[in-house]
Structures are given as structure tokens and as C-alpha cells.
C-alpha atoms as a PDB file:
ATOM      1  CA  UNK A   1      52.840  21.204 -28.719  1.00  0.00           C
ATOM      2  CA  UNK A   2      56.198  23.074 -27.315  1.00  0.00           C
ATOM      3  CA  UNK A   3      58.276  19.859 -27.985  1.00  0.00           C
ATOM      4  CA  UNK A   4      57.515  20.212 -31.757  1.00  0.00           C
ATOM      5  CA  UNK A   5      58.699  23.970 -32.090  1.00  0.00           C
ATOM      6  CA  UNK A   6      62.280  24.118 -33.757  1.00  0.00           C
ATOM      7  CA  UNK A   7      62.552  27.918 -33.902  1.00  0.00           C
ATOM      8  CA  UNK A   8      60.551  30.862 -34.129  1.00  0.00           C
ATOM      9  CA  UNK A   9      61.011  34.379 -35.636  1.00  0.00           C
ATOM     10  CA  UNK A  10      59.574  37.943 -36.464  1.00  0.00           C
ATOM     11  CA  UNK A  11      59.471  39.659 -39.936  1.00  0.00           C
ATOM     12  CA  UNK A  12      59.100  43.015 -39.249  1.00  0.00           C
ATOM     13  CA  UNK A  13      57.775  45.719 -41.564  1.00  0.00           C
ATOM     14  CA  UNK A  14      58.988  45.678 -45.028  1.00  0.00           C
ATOM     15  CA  UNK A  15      61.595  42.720 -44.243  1.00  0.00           C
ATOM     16  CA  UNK A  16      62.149  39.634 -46.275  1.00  0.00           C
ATOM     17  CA  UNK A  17      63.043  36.628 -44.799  1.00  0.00           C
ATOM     18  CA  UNK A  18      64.268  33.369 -46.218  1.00  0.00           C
ATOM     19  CA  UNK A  19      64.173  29.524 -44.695  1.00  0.00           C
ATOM     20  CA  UNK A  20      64.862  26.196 -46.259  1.00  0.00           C
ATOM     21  CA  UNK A  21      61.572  24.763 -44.913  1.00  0.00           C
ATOM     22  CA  UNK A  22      62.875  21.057 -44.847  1.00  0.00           C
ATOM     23  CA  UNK A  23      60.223  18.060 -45.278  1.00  0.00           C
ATOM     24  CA  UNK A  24      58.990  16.943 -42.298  1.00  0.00           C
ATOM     25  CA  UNK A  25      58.499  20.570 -41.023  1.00  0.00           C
ATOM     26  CA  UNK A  26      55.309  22.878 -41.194  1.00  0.00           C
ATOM     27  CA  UNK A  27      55.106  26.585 -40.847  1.00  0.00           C
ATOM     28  CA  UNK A  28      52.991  29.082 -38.513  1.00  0.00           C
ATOM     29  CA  UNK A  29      52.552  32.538 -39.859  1.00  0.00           C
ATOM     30  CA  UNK A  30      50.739  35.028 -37.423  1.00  0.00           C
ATOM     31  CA  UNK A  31      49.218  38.450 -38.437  1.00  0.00           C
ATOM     32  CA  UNK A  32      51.016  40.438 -35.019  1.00  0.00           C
ATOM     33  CA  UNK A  33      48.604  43.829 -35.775  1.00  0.00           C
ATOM     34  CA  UNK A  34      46.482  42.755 -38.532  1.00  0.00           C
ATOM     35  CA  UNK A  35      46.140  44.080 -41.562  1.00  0.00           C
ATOM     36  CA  UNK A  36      49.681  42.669 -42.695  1.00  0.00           C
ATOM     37  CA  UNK A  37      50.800  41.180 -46.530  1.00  0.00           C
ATOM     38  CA  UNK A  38      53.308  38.435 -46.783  1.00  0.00           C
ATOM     39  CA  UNK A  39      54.096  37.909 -50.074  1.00  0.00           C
ATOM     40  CA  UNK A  40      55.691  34.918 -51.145  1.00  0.00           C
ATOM     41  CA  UNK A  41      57.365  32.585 -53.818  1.00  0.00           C
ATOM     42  CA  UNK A  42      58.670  29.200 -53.223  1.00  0.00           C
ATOM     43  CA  UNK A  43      61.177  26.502 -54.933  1.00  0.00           C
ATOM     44  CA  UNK A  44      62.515  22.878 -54.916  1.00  0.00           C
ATOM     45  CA  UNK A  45      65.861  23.662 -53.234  1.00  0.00           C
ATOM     46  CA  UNK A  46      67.279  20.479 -54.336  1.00  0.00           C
ATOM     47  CA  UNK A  47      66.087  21.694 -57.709  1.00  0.00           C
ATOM     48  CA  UNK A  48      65.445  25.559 -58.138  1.00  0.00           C
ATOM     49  CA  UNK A  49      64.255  25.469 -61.665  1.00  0.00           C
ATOM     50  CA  UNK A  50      61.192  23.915 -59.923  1.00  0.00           C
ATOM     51  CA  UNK A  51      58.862  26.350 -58.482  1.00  0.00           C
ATOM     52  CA  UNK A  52      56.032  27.772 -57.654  1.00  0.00           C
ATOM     53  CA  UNK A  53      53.286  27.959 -60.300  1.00  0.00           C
ATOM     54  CA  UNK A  54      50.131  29.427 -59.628  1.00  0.00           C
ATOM     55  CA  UNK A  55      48.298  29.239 -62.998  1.00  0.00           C
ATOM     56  CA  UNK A  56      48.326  25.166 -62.336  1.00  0.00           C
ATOM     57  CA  UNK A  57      47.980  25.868 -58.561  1.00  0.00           C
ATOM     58  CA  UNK A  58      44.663  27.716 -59.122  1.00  0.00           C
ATOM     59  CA  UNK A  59      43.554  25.065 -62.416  1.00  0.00           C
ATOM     60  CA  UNK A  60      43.964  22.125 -60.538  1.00  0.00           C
ATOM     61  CA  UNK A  61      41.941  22.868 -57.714  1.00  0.00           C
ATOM     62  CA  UNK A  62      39.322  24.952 -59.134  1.00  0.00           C
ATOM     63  CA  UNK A  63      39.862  28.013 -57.133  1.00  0.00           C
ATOM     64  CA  UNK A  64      40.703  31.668 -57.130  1.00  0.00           C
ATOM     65  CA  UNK A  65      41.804  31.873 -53.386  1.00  0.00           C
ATOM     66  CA  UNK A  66      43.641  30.017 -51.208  1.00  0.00           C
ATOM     67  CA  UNK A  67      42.500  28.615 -48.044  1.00  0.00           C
ATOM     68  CA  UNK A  68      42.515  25.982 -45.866  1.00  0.00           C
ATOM     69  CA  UNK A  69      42.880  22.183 -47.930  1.00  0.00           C
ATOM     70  CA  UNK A  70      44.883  24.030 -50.641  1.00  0.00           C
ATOM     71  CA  UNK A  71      47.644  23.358 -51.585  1.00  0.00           C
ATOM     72  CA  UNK A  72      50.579  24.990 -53.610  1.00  0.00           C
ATOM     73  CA  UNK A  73      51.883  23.069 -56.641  1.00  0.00           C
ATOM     74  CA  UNK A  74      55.164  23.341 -58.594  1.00  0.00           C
ATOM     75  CA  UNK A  75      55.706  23.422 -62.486  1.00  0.00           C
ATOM     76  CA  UNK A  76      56.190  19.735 -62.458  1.00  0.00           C
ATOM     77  CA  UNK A  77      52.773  18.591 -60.730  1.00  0.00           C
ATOM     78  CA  UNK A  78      54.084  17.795 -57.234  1.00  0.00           C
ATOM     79  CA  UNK A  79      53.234  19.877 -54.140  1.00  0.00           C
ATOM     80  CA  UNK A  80      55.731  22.743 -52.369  1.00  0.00           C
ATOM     81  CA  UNK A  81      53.469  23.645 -49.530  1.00  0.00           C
ATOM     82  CA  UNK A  82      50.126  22.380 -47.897  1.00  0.00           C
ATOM     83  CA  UNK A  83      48.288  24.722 -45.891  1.00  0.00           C
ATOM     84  CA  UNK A  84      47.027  22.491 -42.864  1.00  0.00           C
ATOM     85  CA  UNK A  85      45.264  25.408 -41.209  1.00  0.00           C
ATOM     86  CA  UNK A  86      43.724  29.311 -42.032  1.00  0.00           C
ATOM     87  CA  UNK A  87      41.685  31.053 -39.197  1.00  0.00           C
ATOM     88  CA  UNK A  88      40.920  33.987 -41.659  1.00  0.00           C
ATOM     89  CA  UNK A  89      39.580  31.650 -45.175  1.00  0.00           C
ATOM     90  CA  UNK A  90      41.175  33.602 -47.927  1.00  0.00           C
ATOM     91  CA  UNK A  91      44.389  34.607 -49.427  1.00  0.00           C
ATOM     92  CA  UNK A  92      45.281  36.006 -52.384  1.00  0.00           C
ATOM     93  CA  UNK A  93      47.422  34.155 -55.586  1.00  0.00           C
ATOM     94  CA  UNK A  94      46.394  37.187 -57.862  1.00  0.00           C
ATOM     95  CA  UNK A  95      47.460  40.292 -57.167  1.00  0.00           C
ATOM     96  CA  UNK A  96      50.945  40.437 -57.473  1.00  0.00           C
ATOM     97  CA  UNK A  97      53.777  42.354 -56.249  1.00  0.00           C
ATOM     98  CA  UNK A  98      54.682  45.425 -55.204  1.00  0.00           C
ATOM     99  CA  UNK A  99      57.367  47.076 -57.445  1.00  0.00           C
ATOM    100  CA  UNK A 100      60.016  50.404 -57.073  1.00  0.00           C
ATOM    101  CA  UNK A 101      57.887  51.990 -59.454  1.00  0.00           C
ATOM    102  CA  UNK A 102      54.697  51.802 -57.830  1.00  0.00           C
ATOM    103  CA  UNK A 103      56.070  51.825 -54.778  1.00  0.00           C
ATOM    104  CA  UNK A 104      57.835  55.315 -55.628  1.00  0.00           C
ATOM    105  CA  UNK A 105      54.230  56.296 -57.769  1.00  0.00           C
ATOM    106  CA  UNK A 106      52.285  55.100 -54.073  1.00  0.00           C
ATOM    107  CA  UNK A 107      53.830  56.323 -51.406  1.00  0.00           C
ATOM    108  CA  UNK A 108      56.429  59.085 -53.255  1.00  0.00           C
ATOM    109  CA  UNK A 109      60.399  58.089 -52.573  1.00  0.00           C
ATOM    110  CA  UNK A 110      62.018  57.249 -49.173  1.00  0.00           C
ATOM    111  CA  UNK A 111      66.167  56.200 -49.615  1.00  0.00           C
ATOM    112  CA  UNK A 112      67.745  54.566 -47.238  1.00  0.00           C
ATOM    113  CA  UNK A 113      70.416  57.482 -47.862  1.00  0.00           C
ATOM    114  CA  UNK A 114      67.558  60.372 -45.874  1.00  0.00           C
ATOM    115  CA  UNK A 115      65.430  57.835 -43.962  1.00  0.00           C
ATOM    116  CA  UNK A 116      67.816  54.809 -42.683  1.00  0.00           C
ATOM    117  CA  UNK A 117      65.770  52.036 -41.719  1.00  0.00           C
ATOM    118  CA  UNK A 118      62.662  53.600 -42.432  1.00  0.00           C
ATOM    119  CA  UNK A 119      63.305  53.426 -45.677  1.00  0.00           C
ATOM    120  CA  UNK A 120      60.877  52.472 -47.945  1.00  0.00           C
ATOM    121  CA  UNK A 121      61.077  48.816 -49.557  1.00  0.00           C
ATOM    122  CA  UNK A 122      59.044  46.829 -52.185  1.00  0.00           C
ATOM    123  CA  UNK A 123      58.414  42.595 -52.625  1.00  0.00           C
ATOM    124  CA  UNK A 124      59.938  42.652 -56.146  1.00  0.00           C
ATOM    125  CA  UNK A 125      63.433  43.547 -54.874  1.00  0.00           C
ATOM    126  CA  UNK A 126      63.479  42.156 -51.639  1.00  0.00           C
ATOM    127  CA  UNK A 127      62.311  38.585 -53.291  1.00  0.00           C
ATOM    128  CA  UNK A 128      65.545  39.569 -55.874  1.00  0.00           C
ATOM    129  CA  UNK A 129      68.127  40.138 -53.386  1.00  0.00           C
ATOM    130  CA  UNK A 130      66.959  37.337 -51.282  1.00  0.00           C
ATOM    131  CA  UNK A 131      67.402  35.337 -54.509  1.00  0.00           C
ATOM    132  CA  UNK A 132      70.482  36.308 -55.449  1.00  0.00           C
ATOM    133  CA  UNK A 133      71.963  34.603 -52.083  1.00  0.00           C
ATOM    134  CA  UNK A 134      71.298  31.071 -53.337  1.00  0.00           C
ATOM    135  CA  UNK A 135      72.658  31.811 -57.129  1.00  0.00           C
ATOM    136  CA  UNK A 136      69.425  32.865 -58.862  1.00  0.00           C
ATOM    137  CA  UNK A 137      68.344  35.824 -60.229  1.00  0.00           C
ATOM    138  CA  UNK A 138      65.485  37.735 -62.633  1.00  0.00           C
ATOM    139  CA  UNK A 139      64.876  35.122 -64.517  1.00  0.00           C
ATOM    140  CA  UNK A 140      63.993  32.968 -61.670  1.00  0.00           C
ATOM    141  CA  UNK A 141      61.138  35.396 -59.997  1.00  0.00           C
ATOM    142  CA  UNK A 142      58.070  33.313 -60.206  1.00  0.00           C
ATOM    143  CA  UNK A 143      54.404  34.696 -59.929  1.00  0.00           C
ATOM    144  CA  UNK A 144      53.706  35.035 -55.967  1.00  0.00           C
ATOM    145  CA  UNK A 145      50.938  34.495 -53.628  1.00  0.00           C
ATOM    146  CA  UNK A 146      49.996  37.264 -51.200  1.00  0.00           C
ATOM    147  CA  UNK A 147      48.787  35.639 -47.853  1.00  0.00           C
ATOM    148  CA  UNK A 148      46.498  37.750 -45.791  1.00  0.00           C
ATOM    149  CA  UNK A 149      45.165  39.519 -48.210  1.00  0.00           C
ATOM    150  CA  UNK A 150      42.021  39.047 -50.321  1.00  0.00           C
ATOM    151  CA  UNK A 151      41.276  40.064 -53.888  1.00  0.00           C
ATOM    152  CA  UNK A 152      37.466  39.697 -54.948  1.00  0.00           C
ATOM    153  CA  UNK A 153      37.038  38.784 -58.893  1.00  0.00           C
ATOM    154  CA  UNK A 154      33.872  40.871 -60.342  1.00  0.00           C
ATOM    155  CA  UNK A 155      31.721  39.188 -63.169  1.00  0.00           C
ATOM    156  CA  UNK A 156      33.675  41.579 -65.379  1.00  0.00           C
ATOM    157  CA  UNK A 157      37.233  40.480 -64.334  1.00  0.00           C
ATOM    158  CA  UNK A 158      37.978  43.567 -62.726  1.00  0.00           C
ATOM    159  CA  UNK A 159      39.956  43.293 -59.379  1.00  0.00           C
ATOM    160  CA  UNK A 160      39.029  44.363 -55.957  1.00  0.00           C
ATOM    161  CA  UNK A 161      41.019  44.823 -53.199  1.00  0.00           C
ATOM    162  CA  UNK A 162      39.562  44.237 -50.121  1.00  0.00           C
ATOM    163  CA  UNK A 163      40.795  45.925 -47.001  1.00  0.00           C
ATOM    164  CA  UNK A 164      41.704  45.139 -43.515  1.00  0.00           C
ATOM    165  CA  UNK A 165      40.648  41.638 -43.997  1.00  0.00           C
ATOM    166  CA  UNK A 166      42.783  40.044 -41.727  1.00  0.00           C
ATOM    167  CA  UNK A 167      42.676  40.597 -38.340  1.00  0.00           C
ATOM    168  CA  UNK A 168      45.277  40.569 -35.646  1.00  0.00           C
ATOM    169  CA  UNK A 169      45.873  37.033 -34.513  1.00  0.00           C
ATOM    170  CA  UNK A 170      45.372  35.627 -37.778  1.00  0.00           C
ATOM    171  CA  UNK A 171      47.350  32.278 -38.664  1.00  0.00           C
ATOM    172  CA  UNK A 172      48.001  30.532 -41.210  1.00  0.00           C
ATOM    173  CA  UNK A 173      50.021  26.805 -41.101  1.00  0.00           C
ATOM    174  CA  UNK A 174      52.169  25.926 -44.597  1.00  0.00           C
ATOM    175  CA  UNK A 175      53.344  22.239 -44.016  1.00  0.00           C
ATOM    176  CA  UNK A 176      56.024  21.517 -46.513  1.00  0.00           C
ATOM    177  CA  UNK A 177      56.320  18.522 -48.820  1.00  0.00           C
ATOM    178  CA  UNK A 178      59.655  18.993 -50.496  1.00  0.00           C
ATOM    179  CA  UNK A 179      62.485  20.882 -49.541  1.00  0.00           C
ATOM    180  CA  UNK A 180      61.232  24.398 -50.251  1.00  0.00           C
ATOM    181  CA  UNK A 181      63.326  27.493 -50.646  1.00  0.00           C
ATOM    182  CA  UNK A 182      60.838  29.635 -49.196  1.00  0.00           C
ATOM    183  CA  UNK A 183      60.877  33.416 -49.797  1.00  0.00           C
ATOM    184  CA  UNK A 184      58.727  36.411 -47.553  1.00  0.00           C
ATOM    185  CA  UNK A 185      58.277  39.757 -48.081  1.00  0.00           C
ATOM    186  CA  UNK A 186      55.847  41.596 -45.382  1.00  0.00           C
ATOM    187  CA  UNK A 187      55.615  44.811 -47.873  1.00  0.00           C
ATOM    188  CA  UNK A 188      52.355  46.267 -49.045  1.00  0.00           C
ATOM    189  CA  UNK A 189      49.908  44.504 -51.026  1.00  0.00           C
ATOM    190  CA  UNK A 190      50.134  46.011 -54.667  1.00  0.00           C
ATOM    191  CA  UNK A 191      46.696  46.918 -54.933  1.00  0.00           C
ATOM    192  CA  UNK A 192      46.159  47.992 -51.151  1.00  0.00           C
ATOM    193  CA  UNK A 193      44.706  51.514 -51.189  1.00  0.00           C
ATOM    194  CA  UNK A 194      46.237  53.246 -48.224  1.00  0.00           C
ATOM    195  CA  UNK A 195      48.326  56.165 -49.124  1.00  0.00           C
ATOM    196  CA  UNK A 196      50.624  55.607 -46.066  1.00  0.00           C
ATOM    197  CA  UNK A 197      53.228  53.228 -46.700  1.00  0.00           C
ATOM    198  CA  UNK A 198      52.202  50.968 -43.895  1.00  0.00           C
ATOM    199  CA  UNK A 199      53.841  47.124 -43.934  1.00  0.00           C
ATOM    200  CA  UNK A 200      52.875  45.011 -40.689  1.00  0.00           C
ATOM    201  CA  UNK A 201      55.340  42.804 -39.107  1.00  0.00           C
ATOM    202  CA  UNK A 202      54.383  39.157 -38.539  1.00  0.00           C
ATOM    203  CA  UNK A 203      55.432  36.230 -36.374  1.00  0.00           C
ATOM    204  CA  UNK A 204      56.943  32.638 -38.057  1.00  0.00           C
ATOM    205  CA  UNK A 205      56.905  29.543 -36.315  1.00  0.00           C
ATOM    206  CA  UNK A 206      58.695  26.422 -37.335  1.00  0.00           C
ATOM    207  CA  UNK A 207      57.681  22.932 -35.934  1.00  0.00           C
ATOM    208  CA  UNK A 208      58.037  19.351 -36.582  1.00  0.00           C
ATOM    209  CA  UNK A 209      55.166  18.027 -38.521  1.00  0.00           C
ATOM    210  CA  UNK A 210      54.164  14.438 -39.336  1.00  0.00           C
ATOM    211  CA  UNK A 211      53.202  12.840 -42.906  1.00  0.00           C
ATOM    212  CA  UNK A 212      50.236  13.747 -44.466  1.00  0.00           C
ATOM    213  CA  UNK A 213      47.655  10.440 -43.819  1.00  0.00           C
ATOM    214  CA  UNK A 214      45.971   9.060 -46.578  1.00  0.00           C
ATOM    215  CA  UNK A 215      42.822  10.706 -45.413  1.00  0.00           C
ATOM    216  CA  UNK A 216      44.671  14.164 -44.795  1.00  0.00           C
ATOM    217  CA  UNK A 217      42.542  17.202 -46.024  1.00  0.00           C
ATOM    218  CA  UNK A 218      44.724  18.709 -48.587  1.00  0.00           C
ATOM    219  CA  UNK A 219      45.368  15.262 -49.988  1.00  0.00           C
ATOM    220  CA  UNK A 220      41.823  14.364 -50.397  1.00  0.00           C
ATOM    221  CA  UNK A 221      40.927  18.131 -51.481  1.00  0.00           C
ATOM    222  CA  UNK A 222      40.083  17.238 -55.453  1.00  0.00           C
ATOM    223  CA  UNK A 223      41.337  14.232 -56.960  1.00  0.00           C
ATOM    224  CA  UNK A 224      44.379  16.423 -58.589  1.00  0.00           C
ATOM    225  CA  UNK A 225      45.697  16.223 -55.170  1.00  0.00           C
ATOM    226  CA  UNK A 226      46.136  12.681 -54.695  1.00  0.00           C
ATOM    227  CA  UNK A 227      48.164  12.776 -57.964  1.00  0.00           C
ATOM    228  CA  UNK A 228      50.341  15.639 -56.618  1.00  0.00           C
ATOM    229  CA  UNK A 229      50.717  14.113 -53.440  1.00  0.00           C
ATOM    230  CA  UNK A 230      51.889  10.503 -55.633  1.00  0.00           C
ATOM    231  CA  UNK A 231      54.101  12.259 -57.736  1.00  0.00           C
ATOM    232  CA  UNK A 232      55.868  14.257 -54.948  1.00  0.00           C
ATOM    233  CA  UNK A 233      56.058  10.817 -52.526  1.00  0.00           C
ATOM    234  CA  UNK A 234      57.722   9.218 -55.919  1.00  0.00           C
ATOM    235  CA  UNK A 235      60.300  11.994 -55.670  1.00  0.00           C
ATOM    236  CA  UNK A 236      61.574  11.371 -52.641  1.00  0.00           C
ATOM    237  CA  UNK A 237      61.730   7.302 -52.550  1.00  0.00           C
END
């Protein structure tokens, strides 16, 4: 509903945003053209050495994707982000970021000197300067998740990047349960083999968004849930 909307915003290609998503609050991401990456790593902002950590995020919940029910724990058990809702069914915690050398090895070099704004940018910096804002630094990047994107897992273990999975209009809803310090980056997808350096823009929403119930999807997901959703409650009493 309107009434619930705080604010909303656009990323647009290659941009990072930032946002204190505050407890209580839940977060609309929208593919604009489709095709898009938003890379992103998340922290306790009353505590930043908590963060995101996808090896227990993926153990936990038996899983290699995330989707709809998921949700996104922290290196102390207790759970940054739900994701309430996911028209599209699969996002990537795997693959990764984009870095300045394969962004330069990709899509050849592009300074902000020659090409102003149409410069060319990469996640790894982007999610450093944005960092650097609140204090932190190199030794706080954490692992990311990649939403919009979807990397299969062959028999093998080899990695497959699948593309244009998302199409335009897709949404996915992050409802927070701390107070997360919530990093985006809408630059390519590591592994995405266009040659064109390409990022999509995408829209945010923020709204109001109630407790989860006892019966609440991502709670009742796998039993590790309940106990992430206990621990994090404990937190906050």
C-alpha cells in the first residue's frame, strides 16, 4: 500500500548506493530493463564486525540459490535480511564480484579522465568506497550475493553463467531484521559473458513492514531459521 512507502530511489548503471535499512522496514528492488546485477553485502550497523556470511547462509538452509523463504544470515547466526518475495526464483550467492582487473581484462579501460560519467566502474571498488564512508575498509569486504543473476552448478563443480535471466519487471522484497548497513552495486555480473560493458539501472523501494508471524515463510523455511529468527529477536529485547 502507498501509506507504507517511506522513499523510493533509482540506481542507475554502474552506481552504488548505500541505506541503513532500519528494522521494521523491507526493501523492493525492481529490474527497470532486465537483464540487470545488483551486487550486494550487508552488516549489523550497530555492530559492523557482524556481517554477511554466505558459506553459513547457503549451509544452513541447504541451498545454492537464493529465492523466495531465504533468508540471509550473519557470522553470528542471526538474520540481516529476509526475502519476503522473488517473481524471478533465483539469485546468485556464488559468483562474486566484479574487479578493476577483470573489469579492465573484459571490457578494455574507460577513465573517468576520457569518458566522464561513462566511465567504466566495478562492485569491488564501489562496495570499498561506499565502505570507507562509515569507517571500514578492505578488511571488512565480505563475500557478496549477486541478485538477478543465476549461476547453474554442473556435477563437476564447474560454473555456469546463465544469461538474461531476469526479465524487466522483476522484483525482489529484502525485509530487514536488524539494522543493516546495506551496500549495492548495479555493475556487471563477474562471470556475465557480454563483451559490452552493459550495467542496468534498477528501481529501490523502501516501505514499512510488520514483524515476521510465527508462521511467516522465511521463519518456518528449515528449522535453522527458527533459531536465527530466536537469536536475532534475543538481540534486540
Amino acid at each position: 500500500m502507498s501509506e507504507l512507502i517511506l522513499f523510493e530511489d533509482i540506481v542507475h548503471p554502474g552506481a552504488a548506493w548505500t541505506h541503513i535499512l532500519k528494522r521494521g522496514t523491507a526493501l523492493t528492488i525492481t529490474d527497470i530493463e532486465g537483464s540487470a546485477n545488483v551486487g550486494a553485502i550487508m552488516y549489523n550497523n550497530d555492530c559492523p564486525s557482524e556481517r554477511l556470511n554466505i558459506p553459513d547462509t547457503l549451509k544452513a538452509q541447504h541451498i545454492a540459490k537464493l529465492t523466495k523463504g531465504n533468508v540471509l544470515y550473519s557470522d553470528m547466526g542471526r538474520v540481516l535480511l529476509s526475502i519476503t518475495d522473488d517473481s524471478i526464483g533465483w539469485h546468485d550467492p556464488l559468483g562474486g564480484c566484479l574487479n578493476s582487473q577483470l573489469l579492465d581484462a573484459k571490457y578494455g579501460s574507460a577513465r573517468y579522465q576520457e569518458h566522464r560519467n561513462d566511465f567504466h566502474r566495478n562492485s569491488y571498488d564501489s562496495f570499498l568506497i561506499e565502505l570507507e564512508k562509515y569507517g571500514l575498509g578492505k578488511r571488512d569486504i565480505c563475500p557478496n550475493v549477486n541478485f538477478f543473476s543465476k549461476v547453474l552448478i554442473g556435477l563437476d563443480g564447474n560454473m555456469t553463467y546463465v544469461p538474461n535471466h531476469s526479465p524487466a519487471g522483476s522484483k525482489i522484497e529484502l525485509r530487514a531484521e536488524m539494522n543493516v548497513l546495506l551496500i549495492l552495486s548495479t555493475c556487471p555480473h563477474p562471470m556475465d559473458p557480454n563483451p559490452v560493458y552493459s550495467p542496468k539501472p534498477v528501481r529501490l523501494t523502501v516501505k514499512k513492514s510488520p514483524p515476521p508471524s510465527i508462521t511467516d515463510i522465511c521463519r518456518t523455511f528449515r528449522p535453522e531459521n527458527e533459531r536465527g529468527f530466536n537469536l536475532t529477536e534475543r538481540y534486540f529485547l
